[in-house]
N, C-alpha and C. Protein backbone atom coordinates (compact mmCIF):
# COMPACT_ATOMS: atom_id res chain seq x y z
N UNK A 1 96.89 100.81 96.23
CA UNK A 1 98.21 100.77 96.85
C UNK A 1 98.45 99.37 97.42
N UNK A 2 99.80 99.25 97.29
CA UNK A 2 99.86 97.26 97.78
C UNK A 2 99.95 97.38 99.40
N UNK A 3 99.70 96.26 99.76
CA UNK A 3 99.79 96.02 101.17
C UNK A 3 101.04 95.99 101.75
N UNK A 4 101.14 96.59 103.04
CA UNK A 4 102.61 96.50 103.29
C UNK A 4 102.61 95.47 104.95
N UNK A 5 103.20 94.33 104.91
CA UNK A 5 103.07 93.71 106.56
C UNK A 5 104.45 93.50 106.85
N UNK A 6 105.39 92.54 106.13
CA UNK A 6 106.32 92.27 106.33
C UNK A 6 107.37 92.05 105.20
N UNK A 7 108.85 92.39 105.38
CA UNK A 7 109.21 92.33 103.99
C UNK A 7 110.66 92.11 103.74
N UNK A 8 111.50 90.61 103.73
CA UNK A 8 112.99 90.52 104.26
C UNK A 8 113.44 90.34 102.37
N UNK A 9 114.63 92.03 102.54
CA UNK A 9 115.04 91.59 101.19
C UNK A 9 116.63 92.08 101.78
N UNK A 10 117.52 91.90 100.77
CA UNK A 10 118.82 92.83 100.74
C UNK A 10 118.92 93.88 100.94
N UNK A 11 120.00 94.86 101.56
CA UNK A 11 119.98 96.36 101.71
C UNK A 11 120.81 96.79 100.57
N UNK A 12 120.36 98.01 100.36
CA UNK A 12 121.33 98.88 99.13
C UNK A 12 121.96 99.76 100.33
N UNK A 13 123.39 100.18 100.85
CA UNK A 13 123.51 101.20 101.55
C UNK A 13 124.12 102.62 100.93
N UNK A 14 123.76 103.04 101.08
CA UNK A 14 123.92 104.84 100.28
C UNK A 14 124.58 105.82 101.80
N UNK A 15 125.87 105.43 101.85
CA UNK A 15 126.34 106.22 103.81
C UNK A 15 126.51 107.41 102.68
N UNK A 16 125.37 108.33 102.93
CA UNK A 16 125.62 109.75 102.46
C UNK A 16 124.58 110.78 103.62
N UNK A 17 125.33 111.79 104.14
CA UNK A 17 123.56 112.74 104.40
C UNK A 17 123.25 113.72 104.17
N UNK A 18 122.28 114.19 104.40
CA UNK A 18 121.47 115.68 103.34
C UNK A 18 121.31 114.49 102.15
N UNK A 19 120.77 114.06 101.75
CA UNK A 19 120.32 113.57 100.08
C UNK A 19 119.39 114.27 100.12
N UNK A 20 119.52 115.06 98.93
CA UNK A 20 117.75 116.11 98.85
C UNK A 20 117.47 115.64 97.65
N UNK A 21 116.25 115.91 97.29
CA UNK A 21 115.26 115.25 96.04
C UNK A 21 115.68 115.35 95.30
N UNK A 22 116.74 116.81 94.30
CA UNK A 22 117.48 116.59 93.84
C UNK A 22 118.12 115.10 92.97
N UNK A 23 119.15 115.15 94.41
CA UNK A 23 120.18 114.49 93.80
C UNK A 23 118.85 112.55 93.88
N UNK A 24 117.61 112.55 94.23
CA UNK A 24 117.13 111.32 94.24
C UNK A 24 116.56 111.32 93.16
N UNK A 25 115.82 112.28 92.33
CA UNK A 25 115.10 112.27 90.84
C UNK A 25 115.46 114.02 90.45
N UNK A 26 116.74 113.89 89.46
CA UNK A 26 117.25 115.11 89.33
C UNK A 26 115.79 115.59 88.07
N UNK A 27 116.28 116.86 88.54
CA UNK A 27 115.20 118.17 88.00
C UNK A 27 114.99 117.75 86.50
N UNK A 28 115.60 117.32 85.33
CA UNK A 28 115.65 117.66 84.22
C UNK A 28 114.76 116.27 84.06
N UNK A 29 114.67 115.34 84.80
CA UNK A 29 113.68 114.20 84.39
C UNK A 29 112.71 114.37 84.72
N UNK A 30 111.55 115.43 85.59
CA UNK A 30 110.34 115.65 85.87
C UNK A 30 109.45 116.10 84.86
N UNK A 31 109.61 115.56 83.61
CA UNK A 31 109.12 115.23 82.77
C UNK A 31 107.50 115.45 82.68
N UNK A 32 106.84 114.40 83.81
CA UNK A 32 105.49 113.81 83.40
C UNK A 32 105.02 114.10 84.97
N UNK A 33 103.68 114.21 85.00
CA UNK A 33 102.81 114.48 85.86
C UNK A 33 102.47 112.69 86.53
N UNK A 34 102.71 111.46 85.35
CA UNK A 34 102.46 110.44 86.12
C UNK A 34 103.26 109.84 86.62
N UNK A 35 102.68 108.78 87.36
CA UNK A 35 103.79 108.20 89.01
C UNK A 35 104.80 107.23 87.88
N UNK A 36 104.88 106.64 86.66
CA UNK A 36 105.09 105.66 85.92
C UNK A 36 106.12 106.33 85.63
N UNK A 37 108.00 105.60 85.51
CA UNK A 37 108.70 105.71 85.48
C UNK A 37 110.07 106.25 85.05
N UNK A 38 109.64 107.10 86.95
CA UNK A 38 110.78 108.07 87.36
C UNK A 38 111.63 106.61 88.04
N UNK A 39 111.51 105.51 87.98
CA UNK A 39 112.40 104.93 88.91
C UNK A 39 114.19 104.12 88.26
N UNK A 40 113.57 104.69 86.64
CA UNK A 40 114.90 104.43 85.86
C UNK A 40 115.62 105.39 85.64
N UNK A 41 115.16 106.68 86.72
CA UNK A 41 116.38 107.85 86.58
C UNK A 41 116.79 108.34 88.02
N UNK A 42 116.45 106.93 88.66
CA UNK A 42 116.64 107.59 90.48
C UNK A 42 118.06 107.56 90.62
N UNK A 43 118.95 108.03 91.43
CA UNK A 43 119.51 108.44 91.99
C UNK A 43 121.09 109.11 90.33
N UNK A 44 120.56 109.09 89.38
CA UNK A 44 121.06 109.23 88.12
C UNK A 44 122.28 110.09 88.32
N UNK A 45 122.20 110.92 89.10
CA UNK A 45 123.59 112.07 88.77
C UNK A 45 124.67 111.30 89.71
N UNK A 46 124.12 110.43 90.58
CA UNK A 46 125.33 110.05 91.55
C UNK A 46 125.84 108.88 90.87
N UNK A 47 124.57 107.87 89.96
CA UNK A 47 125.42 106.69 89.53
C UNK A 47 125.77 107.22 87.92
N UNK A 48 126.17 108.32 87.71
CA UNK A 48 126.72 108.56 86.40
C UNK A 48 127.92 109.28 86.61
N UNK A 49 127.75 109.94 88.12
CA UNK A 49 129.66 110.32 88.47
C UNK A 49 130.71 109.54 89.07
N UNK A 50 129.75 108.09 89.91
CA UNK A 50 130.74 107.23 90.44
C UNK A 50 130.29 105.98 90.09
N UNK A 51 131.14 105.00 89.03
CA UNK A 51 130.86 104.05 88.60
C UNK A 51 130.59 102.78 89.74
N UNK A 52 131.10 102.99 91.32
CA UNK A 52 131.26 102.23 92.31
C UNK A 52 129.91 102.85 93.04
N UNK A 53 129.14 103.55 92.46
CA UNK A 53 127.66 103.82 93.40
C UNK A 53 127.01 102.65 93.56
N UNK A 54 126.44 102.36 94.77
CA UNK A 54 125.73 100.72 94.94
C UNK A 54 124.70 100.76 93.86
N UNK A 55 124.44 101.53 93.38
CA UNK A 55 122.87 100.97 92.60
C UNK A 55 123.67 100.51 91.22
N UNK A 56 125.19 101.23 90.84
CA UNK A 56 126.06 100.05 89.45
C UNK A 56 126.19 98.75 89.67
N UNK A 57 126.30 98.48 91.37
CA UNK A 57 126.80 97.25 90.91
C UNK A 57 126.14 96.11 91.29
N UNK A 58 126.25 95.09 90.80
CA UNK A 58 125.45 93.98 90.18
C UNK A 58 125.31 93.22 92.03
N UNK A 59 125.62 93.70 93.03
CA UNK A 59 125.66 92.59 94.33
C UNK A 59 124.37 93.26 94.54
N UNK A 60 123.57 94.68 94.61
CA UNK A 60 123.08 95.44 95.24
C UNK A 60 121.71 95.09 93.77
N UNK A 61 121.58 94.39 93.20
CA UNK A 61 120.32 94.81 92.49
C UNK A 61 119.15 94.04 92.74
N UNK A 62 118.40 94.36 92.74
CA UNK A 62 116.74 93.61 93.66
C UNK A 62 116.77 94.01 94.81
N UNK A 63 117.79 94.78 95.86
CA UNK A 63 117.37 95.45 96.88
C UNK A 63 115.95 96.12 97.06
N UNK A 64 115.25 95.98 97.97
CA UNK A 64 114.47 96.31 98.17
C UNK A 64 114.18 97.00 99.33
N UNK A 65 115.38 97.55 100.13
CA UNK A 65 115.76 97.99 101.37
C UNK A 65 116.38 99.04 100.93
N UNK A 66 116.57 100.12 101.23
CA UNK A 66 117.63 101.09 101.35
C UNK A 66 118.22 102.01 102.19
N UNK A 67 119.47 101.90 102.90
CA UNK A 67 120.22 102.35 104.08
C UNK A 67 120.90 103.13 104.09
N UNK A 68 120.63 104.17 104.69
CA UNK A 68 121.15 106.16 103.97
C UNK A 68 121.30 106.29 105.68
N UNK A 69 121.92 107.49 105.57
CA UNK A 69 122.17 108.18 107.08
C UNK A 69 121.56 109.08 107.69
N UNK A 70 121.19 110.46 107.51
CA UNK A 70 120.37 111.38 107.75
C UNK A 70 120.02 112.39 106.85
N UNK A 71 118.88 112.76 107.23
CA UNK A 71 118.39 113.97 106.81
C UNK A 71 117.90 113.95 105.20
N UNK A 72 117.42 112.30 105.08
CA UNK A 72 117.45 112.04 103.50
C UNK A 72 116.39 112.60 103.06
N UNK A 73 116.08 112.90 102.07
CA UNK A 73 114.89 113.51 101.34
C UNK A 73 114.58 114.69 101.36
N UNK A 74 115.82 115.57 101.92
CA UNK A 74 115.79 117.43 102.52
C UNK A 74 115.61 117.95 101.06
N UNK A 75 115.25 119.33 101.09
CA UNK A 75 114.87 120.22 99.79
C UNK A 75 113.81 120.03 99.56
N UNK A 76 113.70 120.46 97.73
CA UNK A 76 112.28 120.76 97.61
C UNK A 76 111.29 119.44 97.56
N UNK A 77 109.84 119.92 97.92
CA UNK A 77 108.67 119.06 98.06
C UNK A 77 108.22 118.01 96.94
N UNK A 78 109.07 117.56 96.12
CA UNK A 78 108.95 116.79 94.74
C UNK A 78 108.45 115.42 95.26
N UNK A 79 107.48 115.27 94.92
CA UNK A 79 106.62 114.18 95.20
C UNK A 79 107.24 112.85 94.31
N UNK A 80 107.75 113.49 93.62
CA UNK A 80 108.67 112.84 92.48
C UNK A 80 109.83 111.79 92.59
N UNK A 81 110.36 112.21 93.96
CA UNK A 81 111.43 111.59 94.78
C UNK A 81 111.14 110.33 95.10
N UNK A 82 110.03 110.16 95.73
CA UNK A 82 109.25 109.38 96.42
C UNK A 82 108.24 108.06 95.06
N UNK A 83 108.24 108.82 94.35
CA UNK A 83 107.91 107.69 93.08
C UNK A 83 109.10 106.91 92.07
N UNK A 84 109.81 107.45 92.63
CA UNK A 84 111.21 107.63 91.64
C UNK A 84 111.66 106.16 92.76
N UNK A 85 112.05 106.24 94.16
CA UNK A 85 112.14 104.94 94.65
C UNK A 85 111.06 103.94 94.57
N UNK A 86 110.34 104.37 94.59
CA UNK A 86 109.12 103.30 94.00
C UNK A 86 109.21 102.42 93.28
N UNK A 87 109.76 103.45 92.24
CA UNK A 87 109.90 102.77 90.97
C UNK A 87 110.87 101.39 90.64
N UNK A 88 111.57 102.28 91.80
CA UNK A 88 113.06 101.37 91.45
C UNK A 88 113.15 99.94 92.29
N UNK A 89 111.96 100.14 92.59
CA UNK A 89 111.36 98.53 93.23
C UNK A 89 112.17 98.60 95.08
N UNK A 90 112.33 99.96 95.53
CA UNK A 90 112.05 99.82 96.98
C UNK A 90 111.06 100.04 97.95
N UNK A 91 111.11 99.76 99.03
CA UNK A 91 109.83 99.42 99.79
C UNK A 91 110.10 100.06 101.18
N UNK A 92 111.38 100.05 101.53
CA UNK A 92 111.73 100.50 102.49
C UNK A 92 112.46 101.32 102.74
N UNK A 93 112.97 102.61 103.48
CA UNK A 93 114.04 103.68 103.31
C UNK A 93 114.41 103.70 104.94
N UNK A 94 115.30 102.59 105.24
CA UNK A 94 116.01 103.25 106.66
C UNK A 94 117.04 104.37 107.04
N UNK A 95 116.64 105.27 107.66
CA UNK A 95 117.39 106.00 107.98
C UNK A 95 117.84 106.84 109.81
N UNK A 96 118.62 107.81 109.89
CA UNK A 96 118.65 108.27 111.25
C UNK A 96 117.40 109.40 111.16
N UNK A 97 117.34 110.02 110.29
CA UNK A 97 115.78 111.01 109.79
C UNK A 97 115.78 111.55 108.74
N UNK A 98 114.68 112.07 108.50
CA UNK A 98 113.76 112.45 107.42
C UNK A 98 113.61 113.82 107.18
N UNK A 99 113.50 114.38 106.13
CA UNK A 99 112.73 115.70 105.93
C UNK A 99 111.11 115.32 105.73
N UNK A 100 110.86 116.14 106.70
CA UNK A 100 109.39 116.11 107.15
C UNK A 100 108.44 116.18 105.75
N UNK A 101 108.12 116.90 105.07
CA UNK A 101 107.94 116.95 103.66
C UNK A 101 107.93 115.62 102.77
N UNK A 102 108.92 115.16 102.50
CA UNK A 102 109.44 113.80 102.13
C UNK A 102 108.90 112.45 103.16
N UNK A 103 108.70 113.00 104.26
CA UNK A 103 108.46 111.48 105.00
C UNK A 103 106.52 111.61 104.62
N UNK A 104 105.99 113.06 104.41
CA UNK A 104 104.99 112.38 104.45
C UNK A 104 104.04 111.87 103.38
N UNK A 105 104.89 112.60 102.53
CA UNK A 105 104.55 112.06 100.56
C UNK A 105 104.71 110.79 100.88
N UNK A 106 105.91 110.37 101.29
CA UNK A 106 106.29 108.75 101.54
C UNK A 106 105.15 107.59 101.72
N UNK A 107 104.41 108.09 102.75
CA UNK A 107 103.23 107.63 103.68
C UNK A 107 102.40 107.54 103.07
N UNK A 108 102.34 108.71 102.02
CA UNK A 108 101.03 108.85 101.49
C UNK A 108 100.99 107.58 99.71
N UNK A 109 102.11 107.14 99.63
CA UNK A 109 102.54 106.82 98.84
C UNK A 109 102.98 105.17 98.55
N UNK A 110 103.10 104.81 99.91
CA UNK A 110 103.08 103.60 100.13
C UNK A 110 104.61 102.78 100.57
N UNK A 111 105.39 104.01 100.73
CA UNK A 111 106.95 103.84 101.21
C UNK A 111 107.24 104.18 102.45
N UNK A 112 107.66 102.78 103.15
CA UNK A 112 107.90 102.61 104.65
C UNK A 112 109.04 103.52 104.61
N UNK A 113 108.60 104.31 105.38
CA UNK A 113 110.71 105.49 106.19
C UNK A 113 110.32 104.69 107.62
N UNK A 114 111.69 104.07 108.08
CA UNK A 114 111.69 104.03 108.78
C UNK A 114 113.00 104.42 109.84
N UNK A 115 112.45 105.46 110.97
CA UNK A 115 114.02 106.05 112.18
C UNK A 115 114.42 105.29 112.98
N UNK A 116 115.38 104.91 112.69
CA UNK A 116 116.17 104.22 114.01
C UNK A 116 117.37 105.02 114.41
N UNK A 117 117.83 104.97 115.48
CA UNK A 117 119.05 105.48 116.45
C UNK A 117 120.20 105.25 115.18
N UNK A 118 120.82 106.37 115.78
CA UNK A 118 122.03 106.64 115.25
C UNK A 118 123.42 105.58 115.04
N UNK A 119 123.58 105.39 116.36
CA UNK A 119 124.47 104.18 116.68
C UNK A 119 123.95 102.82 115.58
N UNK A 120 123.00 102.96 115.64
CA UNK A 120 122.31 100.90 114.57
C UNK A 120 122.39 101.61 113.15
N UNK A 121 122.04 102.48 112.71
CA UNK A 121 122.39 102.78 111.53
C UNK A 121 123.78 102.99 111.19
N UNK A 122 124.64 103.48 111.53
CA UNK A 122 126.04 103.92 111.77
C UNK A 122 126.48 102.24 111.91
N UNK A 123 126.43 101.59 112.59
CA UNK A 123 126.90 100.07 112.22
C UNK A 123 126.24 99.43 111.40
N UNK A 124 125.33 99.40 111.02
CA UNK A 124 124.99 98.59 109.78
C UNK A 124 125.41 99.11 108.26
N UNK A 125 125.68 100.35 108.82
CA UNK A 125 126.42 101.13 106.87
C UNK A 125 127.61 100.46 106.99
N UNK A 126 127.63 100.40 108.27
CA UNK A 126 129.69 99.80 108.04
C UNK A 126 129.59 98.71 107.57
N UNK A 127 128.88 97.92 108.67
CA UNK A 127 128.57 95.96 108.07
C UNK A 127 128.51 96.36 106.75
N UNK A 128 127.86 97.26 106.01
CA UNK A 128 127.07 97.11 104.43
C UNK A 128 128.58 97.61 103.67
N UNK A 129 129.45 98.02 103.92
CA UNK A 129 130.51 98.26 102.70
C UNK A 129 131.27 96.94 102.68
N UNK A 130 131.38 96.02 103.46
CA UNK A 130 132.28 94.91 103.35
C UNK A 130 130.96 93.54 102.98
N UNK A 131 130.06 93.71 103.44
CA UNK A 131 129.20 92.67 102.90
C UNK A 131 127.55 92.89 102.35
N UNK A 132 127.02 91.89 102.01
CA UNK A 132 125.76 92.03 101.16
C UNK A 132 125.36 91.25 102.51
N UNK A 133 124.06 91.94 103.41
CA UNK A 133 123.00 90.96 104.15
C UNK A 133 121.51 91.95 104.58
N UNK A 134 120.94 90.68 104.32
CA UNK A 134 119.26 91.35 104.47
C UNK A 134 119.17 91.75 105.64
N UNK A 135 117.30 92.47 105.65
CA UNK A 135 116.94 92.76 106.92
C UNK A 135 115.37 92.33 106.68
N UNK A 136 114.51 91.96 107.89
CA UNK A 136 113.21 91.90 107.54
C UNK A 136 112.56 92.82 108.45
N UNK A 137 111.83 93.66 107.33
CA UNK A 137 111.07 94.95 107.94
C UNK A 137 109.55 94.59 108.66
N UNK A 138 109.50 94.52 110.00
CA UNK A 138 107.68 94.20 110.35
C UNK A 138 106.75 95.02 110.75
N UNK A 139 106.33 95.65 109.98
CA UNK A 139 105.45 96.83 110.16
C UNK A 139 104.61 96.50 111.12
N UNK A 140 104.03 95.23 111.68
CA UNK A 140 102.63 95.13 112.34
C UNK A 140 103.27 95.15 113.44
N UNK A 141 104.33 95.39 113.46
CA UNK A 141 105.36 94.48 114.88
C UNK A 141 106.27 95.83 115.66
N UNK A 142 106.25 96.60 114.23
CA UNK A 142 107.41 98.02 114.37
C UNK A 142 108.84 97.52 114.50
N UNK A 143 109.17 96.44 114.09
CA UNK A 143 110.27 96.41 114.52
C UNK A 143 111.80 95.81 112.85
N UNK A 144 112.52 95.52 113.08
CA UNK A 144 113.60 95.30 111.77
C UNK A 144 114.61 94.73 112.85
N UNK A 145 114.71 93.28 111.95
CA UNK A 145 115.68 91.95 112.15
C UNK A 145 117.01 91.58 111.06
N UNK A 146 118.08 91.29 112.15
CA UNK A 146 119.29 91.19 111.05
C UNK A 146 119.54 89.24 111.21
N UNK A 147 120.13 89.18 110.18
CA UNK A 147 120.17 87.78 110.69
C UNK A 147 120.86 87.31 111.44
N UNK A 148 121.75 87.89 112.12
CA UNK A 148 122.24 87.37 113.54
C UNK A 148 121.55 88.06 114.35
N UNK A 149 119.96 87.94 114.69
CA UNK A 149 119.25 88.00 115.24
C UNK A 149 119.22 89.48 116.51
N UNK A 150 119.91 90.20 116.00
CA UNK A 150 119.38 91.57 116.33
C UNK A 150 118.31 92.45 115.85
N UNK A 151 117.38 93.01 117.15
CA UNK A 151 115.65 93.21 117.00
C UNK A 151 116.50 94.67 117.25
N UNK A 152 115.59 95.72 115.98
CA UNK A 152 115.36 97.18 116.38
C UNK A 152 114.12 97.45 116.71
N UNK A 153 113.54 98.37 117.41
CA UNK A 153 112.04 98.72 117.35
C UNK A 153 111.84 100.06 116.39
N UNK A 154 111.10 100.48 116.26
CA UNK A 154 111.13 101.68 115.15
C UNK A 154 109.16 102.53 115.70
N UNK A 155 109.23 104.25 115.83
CA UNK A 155 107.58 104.11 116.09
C UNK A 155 107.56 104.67 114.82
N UNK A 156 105.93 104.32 114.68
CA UNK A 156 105.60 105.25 113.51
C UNK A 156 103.77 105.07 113.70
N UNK A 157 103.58 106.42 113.14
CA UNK A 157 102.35 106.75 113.14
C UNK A 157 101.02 105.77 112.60
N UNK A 158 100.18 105.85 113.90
CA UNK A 158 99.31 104.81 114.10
C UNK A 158 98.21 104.59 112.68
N UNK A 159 97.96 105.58 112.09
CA UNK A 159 97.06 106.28 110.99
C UNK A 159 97.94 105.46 110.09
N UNK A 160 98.73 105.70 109.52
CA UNK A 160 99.40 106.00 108.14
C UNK A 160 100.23 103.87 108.73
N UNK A 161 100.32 103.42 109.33
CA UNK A 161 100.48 102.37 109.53
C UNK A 161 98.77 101.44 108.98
N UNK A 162 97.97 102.11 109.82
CA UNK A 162 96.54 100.94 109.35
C UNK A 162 96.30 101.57 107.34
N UNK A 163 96.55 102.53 106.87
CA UNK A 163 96.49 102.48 105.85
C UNK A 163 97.67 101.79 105.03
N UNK A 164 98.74 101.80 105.54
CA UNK A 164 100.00 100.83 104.29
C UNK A 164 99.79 99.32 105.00
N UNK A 165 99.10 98.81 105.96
CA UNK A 165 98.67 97.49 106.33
C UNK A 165 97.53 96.55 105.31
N UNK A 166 96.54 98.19 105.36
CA UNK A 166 95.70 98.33 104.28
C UNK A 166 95.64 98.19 102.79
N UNK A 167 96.77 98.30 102.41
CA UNK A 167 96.98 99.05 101.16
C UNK A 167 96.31 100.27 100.59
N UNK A 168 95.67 101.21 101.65
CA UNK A 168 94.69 102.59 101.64
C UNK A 168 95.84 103.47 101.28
N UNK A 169 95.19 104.22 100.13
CA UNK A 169 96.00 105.93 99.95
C UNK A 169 94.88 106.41 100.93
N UNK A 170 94.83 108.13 100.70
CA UNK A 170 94.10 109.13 101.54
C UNK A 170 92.97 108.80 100.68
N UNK A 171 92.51 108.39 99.53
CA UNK A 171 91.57 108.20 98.82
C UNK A 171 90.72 107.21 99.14
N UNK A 172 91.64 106.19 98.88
CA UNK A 172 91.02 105.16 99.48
C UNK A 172 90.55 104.99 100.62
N UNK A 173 91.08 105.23 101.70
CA UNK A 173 90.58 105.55 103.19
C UNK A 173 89.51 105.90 103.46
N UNK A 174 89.43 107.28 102.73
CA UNK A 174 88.09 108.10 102.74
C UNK A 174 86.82 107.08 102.15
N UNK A 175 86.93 106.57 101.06
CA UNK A 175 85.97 105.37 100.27
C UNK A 175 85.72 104.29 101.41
N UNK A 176 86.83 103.85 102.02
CA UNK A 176 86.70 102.69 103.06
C UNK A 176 84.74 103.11 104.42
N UNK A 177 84.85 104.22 103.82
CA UNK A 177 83.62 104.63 104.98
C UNK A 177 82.50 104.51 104.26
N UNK A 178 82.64 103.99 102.71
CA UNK A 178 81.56 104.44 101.76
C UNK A 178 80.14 103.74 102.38
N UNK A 179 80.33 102.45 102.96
CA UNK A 179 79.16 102.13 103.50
C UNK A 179 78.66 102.07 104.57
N UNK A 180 79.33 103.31 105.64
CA UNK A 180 78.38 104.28 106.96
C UNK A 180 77.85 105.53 106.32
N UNK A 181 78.91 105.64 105.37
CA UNK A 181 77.86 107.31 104.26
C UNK A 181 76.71 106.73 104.05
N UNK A 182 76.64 105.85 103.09
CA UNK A 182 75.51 105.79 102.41
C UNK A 182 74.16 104.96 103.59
N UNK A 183 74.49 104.75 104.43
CA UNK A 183 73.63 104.20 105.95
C UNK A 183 73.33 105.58 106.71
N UNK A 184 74.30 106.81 106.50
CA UNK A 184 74.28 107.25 107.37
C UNK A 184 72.68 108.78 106.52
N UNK A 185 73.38 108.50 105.36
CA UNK A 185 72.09 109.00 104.31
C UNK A 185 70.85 108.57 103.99
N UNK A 186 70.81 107.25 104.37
CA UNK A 186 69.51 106.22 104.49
C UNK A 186 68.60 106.80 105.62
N UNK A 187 69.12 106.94 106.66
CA UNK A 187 68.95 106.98 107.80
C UNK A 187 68.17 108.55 107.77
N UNK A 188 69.41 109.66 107.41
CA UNK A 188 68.67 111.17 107.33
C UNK A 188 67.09 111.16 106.17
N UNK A 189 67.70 110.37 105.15
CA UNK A 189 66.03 110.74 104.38
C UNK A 189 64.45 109.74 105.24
N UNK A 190 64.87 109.06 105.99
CA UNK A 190 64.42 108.41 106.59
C UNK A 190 63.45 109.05 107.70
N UNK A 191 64.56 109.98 107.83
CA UNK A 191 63.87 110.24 108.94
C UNK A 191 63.37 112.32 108.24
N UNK A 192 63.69 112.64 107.22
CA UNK A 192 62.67 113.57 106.48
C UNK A 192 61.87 113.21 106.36
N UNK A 193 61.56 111.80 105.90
CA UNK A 193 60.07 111.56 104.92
C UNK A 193 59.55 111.14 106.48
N UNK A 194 60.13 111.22 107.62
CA UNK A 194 59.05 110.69 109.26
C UNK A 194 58.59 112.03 109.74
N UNK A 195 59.44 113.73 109.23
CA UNK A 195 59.11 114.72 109.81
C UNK A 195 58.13 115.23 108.68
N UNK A 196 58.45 115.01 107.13
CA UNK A 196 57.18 115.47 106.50
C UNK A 196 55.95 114.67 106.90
N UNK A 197 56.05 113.68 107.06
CA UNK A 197 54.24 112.89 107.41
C UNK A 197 53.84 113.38 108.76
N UNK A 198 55.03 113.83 109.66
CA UNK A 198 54.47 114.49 111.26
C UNK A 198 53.67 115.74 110.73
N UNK A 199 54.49 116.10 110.34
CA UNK A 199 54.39 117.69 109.57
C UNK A 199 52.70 118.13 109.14
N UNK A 200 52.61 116.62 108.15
CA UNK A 200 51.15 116.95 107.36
C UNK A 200 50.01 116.31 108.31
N UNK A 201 50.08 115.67 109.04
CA UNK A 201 49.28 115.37 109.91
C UNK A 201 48.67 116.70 110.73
């Protein structure tokens, strides 16, 4: 998984809420069991009914930010959702909240969600229909910068932060201990082969 520290790109803003997995990697493309690309059919049913969806048009492409309103990622548990933005080369998902489900595939996955207050999201969708401007996301810092120099803070879980700092999945994490296991196994036969020689004495 890549490392995540800091990361200033353009926002895509999507002012919609309830987005459920659905409408983020519709049903009929779950195709394949691998993570490899769902991200050329993400948000597909919305940019095939409105030709003015930000992801058509050409100001919004290389975003690597994306600015939704609430309750994004509600419905079913499709892990799919969450690879599907991946894919599509984002890194970040700001929003007012999450479906719990969705935020933690996210985590596990290597995609910053990050909650901020209602009010800063609610003005920055507005800023985002009349203009194109970045934000830089600082995970080590918790916090997201606009360029007229307004600081949000954002919390997020202490765990799932040292692993996307890391670039650790749950896999990797677990491996990260591989060499107190194998010390910690040194150590137990170590001390068998000290109770068999007590033993035979």
């Amino acid at each position: 998984m890549e490392k995540f520290k800091s990361i200033t790109s353009n926002v895509m803003p999507v002012p919609m809420k309830d987005v459920d997995t659905d409408l983020i990697i519709p049903a009929q493309f779950l195709t394949s069991i691998s993570r490899d690309g769902y991200g050329a059919n993400l948000f597909m049913r919305l940019r095939e009914n409105d030709k003015n969806f930000p992801m058509n048009l050409d100001k919004y492409k290389g975003a690597q930010i994306l600015l939704v309103d609430s309750n994004f990622g509600c419905g079913s548990s499709r892990e799919h959702a969450v690879w599907a933005l991946a894919g599509a080369g984002f890194k970040v998902v700001i929003s007012k909240s999450f479906a719990d489900i969705f935020y933690n595939n996210s985590a596990k996955n290597g995609l910053l969600l990050v909650t901020l207050a209602p009010e800063i999201v609610d003005k920055w969708l507005e800023r985002a229909k009349t203009e194109v401007f970045e934000l830089t996301v600082d995970l080590e810092n918790q916090t997201v910068t606009t360029p007229w120099g307004e600081t949000a803070k954002f919390e997020y879980d202490s765990f799932r932060k040292h692993c996307l700092i890391n670039g650790l999945d749950d896999i990797d994490y677990i491996r990260s201990f591989d060499a107190d296991v194998s010390k910690f196994r040194e150590e137990q036969k170590k001390n068998q082969r000290f109770s068999l020689l007590t033993e035979a004495k």
